[in-house]
PDB file of N, CA and C in Angstrom:
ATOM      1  N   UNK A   1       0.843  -1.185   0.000  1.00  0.00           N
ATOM      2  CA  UNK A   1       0.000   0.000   0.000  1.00  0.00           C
ATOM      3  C   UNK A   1       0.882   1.240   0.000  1.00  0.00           C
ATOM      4  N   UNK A   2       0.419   2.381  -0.807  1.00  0.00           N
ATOM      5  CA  UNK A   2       1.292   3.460  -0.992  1.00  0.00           C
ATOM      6  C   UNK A   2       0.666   4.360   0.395  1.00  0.00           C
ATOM      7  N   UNK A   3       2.094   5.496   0.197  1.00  0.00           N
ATOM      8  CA  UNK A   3       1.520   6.206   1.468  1.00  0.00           C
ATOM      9  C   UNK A   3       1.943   7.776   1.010  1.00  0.00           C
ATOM     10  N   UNK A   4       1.608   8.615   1.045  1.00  0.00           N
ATOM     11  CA  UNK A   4       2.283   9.775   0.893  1.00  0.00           C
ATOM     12  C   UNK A   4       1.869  10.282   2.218  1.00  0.00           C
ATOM     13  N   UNK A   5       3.097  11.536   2.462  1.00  0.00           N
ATOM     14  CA  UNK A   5       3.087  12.534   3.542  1.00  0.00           C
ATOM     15  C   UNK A   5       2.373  13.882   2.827  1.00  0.00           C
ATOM     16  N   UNK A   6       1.193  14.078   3.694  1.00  0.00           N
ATOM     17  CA  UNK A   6       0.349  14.853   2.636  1.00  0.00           C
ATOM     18  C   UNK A   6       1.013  16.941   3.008  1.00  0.00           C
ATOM     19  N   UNK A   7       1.819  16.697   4.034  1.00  0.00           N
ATOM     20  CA  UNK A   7       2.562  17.997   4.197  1.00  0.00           C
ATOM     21  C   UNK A   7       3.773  18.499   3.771  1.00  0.00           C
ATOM     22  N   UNK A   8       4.103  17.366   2.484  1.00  0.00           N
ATOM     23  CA  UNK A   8       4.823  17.222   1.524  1.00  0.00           C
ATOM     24  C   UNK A   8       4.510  17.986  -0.044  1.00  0.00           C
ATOM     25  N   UNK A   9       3.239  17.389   0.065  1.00  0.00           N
ATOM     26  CA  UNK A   9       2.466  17.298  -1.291  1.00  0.00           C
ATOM     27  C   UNK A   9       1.347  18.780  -1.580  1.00  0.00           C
ATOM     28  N   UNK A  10       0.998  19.237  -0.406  1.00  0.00           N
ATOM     29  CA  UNK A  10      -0.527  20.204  -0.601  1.00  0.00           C
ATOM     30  C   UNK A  10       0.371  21.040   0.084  1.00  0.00           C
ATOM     31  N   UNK A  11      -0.217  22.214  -0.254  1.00  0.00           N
ATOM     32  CA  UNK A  11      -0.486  23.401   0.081  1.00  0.00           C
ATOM     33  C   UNK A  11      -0.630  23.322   1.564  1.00  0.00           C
ATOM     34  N   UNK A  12      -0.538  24.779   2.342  1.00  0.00           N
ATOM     35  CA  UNK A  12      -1.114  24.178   4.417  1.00  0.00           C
ATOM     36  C   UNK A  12      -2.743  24.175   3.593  1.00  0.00           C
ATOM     37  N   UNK A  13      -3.145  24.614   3.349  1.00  0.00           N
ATOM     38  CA  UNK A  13      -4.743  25.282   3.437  1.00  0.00           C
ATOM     39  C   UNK A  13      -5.281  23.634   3.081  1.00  0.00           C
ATOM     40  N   UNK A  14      -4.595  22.592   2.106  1.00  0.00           N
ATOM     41  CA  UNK A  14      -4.996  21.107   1.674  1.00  0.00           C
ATOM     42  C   UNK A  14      -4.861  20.013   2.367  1.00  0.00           C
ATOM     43  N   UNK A  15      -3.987  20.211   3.298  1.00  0.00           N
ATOM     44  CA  UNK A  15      -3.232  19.008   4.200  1.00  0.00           C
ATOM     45  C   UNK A  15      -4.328  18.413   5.421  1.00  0.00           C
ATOM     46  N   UNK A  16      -5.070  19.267   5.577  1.00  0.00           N
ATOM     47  CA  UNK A  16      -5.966  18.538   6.583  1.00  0.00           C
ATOM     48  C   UNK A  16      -7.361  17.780   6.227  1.00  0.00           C
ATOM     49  N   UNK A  17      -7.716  18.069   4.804  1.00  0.00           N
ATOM     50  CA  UNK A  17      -8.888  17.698   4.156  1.00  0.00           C
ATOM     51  C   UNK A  17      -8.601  16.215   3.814  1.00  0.00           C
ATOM     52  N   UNK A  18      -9.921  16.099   3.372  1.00  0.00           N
ATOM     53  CA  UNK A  18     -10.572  14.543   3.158  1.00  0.00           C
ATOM     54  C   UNK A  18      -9.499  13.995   1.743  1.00  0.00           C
ATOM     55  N   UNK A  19      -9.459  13.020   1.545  1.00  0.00           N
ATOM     56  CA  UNK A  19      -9.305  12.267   0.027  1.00  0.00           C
ATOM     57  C   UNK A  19     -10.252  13.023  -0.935  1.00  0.00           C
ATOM     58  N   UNK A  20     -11.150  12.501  -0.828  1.00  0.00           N
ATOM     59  CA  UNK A  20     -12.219  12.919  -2.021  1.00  0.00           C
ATOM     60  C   UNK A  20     -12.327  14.241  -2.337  1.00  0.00           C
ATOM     61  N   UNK A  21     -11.969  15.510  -0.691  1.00  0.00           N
ATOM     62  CA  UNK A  21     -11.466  16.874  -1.573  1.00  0.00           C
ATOM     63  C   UNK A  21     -10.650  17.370  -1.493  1.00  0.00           C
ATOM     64  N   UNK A  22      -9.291  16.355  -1.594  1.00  0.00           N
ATOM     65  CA  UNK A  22      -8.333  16.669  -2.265  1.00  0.00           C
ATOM     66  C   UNK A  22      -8.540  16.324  -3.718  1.00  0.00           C
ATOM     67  N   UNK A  23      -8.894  14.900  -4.127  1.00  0.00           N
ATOM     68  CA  UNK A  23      -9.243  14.811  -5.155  1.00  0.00           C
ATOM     69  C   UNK A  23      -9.676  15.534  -6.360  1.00  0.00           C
ATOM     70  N   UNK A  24     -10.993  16.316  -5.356  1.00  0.00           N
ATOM     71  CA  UNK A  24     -11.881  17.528  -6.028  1.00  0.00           C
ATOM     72  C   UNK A  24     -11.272  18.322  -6.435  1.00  0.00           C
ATOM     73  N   UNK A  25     -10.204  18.745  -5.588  1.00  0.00           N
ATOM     74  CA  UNK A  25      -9.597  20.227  -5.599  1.00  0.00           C
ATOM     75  C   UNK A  25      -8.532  20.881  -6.588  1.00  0.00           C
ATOM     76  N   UNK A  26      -8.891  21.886  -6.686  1.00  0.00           N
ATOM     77  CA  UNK A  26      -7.524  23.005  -7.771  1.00  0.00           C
ATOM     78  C   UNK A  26      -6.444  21.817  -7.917  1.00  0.00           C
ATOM     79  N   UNK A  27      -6.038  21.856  -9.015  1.00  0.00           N
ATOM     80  CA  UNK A  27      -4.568  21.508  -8.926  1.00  0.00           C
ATOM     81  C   UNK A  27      -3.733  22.500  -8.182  1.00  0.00           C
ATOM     82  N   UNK A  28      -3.757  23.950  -7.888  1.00  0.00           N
ATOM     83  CA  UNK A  28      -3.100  24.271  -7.092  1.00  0.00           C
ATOM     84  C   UNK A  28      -2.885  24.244  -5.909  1.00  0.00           C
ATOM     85  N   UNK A  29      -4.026  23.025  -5.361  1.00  0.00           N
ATOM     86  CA  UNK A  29      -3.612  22.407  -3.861  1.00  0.00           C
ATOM     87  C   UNK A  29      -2.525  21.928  -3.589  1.00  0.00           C
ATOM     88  N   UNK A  30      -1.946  21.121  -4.919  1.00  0.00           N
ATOM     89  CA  UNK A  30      -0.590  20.384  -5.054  1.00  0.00           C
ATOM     90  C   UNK A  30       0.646  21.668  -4.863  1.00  0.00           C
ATOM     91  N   UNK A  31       1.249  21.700  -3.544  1.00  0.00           N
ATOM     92  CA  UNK A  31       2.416  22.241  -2.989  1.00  0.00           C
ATOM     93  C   UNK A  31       3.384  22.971  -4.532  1.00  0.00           C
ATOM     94  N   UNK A  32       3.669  23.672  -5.101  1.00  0.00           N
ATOM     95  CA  UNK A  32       4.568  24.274  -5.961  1.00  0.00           C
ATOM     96  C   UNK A  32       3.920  24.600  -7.446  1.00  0.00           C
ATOM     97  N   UNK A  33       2.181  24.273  -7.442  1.00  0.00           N
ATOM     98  CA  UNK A  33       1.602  24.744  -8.537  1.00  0.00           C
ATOM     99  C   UNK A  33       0.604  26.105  -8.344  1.00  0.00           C
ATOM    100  N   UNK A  34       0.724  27.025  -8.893  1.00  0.00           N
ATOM    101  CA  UNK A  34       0.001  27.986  -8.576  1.00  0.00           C
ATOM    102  C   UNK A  34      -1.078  28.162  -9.488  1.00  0.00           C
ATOM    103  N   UNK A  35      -1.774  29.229  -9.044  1.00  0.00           N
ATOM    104  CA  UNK A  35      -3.128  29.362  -9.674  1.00  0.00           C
ATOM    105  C   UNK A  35      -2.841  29.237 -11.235  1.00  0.00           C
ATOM    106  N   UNK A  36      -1.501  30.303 -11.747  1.00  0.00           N
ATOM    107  CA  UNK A  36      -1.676  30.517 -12.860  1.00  0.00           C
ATOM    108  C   UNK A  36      -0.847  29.146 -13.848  1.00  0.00           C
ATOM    109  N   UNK A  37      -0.368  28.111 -13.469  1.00  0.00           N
ATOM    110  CA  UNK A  37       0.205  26.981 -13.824  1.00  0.00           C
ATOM    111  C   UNK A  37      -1.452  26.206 -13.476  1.00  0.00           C
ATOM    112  N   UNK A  38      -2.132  26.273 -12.693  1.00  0.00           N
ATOM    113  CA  UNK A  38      -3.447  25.511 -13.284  1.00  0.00           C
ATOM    114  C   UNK A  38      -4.545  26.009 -14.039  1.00  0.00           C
ATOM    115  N   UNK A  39      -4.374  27.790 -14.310  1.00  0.00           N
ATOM    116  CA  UNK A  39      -5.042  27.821 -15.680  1.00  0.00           C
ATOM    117  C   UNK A  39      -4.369  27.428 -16.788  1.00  0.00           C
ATOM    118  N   UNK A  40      -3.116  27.351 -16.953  1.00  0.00           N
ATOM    119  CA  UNK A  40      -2.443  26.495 -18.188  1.00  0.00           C
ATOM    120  C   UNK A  40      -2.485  25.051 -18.517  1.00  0.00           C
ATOM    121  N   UNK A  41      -2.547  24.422 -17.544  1.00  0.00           N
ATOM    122  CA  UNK A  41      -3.192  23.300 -17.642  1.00  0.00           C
ATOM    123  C   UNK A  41      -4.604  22.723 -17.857  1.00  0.00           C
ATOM    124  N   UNK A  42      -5.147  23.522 -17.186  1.00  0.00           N
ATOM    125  CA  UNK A  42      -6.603  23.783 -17.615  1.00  0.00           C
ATOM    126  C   UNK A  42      -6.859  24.399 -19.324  1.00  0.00           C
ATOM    127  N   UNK A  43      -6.231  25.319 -19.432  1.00  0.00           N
ATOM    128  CA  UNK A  43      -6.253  25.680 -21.343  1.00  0.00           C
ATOM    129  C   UNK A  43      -5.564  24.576 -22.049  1.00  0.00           C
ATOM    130  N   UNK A  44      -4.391  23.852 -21.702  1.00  0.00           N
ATOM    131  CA  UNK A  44      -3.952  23.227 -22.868  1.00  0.00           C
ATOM    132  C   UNK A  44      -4.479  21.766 -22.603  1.00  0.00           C
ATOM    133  N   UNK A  45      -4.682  20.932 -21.245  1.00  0.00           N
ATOM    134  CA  UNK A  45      -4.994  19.694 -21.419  1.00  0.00           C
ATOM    135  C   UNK A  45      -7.006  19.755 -20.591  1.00  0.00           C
ATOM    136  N   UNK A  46      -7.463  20.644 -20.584  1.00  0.00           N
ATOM    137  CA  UNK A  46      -8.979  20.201 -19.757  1.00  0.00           C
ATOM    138  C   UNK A  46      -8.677  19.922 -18.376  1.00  0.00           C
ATOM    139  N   UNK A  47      -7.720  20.282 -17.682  1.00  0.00           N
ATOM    140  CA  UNK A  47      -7.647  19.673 -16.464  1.00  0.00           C
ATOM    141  C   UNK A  47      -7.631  20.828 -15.261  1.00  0.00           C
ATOM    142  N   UNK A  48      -8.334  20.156 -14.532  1.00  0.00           N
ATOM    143  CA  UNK A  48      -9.167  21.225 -13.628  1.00  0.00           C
ATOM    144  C   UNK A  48      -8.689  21.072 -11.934  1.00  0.00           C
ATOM    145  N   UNK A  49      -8.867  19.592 -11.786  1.00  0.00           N
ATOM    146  CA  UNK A  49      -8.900  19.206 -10.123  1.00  0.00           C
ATOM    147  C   UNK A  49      -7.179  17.993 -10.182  1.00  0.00           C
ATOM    148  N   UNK A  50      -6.963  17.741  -8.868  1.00  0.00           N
ATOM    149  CA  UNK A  50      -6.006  16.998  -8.891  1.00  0.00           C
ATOM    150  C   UNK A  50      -6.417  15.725  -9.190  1.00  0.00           C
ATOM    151  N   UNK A  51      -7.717  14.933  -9.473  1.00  0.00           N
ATOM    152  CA  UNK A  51      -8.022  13.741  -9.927  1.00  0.00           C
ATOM    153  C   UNK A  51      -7.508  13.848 -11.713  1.00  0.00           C
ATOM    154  N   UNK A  52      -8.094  14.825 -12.372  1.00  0.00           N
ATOM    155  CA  UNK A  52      -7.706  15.591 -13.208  1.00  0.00           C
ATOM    156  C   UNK A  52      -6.433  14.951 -13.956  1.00  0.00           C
ATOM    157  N   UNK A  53      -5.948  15.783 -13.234  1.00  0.00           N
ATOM    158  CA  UNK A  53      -4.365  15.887 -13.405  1.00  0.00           C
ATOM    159  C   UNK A  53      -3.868  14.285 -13.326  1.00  0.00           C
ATOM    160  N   UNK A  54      -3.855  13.555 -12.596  1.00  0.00           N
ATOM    161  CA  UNK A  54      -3.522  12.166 -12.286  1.00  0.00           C
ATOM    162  C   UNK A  54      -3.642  11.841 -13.269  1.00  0.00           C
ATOM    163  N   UNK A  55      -4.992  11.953 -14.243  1.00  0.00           N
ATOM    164  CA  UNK A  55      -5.743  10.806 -14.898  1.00  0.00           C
ATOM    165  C   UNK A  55      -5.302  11.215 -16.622  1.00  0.00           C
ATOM    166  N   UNK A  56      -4.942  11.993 -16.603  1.00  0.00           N
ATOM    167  CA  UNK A  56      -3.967  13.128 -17.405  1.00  0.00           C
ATOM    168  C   UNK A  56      -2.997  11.992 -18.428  1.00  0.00           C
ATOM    169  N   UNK A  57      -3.729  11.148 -19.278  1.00  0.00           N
ATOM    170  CA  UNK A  57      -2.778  10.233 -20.242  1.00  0.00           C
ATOM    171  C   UNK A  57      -1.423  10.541 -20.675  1.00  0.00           C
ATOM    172  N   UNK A  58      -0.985  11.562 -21.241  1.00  0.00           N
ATOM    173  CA  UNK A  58       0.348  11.933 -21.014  1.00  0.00           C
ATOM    174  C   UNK A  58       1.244  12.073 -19.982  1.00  0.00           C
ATOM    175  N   UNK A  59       0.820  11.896 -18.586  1.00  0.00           N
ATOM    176  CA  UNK A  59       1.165  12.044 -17.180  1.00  0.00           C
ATOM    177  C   UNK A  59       1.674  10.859 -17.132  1.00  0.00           C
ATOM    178  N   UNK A  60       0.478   9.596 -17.792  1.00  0.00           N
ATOM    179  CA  UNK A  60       0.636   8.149 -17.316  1.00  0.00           C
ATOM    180  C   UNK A  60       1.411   7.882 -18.268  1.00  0.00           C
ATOM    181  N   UNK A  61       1.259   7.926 -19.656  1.00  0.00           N
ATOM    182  CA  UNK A  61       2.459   7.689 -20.681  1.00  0.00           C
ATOM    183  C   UNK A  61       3.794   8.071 -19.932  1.00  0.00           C
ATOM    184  N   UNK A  62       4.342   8.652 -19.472  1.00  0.00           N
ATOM    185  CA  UNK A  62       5.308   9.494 -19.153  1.00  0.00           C
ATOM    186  C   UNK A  62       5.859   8.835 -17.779  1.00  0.00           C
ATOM    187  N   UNK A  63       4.874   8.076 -17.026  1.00  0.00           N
ATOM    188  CA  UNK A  63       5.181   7.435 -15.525  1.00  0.00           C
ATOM    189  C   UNK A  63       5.473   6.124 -16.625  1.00  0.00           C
ATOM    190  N   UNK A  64       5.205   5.406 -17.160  1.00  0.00           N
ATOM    191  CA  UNK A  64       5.299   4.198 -18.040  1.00  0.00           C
ATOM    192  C   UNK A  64       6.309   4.199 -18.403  1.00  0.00           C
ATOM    193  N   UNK A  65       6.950   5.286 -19.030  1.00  0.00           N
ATOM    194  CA  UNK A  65       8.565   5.009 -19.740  1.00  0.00           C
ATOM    195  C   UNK A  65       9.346   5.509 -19.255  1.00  0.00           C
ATOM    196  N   UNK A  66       9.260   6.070 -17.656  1.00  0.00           N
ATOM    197  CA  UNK A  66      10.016   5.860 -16.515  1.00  0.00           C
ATOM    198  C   UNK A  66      10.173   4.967 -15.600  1.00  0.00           C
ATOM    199  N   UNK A  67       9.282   4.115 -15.721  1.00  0.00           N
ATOM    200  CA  UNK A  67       9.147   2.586 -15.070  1.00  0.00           C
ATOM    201  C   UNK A  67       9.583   1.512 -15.457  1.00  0.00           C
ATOM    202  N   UNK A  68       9.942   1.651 -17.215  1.00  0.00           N
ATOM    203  CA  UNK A  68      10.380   0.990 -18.342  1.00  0.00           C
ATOM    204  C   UNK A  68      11.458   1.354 -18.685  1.00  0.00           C
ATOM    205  N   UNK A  69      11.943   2.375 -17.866  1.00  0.00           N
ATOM    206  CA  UNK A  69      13.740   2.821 -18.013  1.00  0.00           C
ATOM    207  C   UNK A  69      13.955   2.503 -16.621  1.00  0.00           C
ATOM    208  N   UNK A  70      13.024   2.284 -15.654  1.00  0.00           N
ATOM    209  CA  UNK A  70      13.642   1.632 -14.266  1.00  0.00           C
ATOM    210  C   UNK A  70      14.448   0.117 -14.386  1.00  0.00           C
ATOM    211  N   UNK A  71      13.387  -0.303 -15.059  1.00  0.00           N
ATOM    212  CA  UNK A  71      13.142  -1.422 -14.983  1.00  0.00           C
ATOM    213  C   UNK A  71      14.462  -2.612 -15.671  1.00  0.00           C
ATOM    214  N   UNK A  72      15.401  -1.293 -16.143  1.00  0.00           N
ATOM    215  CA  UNK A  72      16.512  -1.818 -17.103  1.00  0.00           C
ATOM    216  C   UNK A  72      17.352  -2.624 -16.428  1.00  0.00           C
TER     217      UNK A  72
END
């Protein structure tokens, strides 16, 4: 089972909330993205919330052929 340290990852204002709204939430909950790096993401790929972003096929392409250059 994975674990992240969520006072790593969010913003203070994100770190104490639920899964599901973190899930929900801005990508700029995620610690080092700001508002205006999630309207760019939002204009060039549709992505809105940090579920969003995860689910983000070029994200996963991109975790794949880093897992596949681990894996050497």
């Amino acid at each position: 089972m994975a674990s992240v340290d969520l006072n790593k990852v969010l913003d203070k204002a994100w770190a104490d909330k639920s899964l599901p709204e973190i899930l929900a939430a801005p990508v700029s909950a995620l610690k080092g993205v700001s508002d205006r790096d999630g309207e760019l993401l939002q204009e060039a790929f549709g992505v809105k919330t940090v579920a969003d972003l995860a689910d983000l096929k070029y994200a996963r392409w991109a975790q794949a052929l880093v897992a596949l250059g681990a894996a050497k």
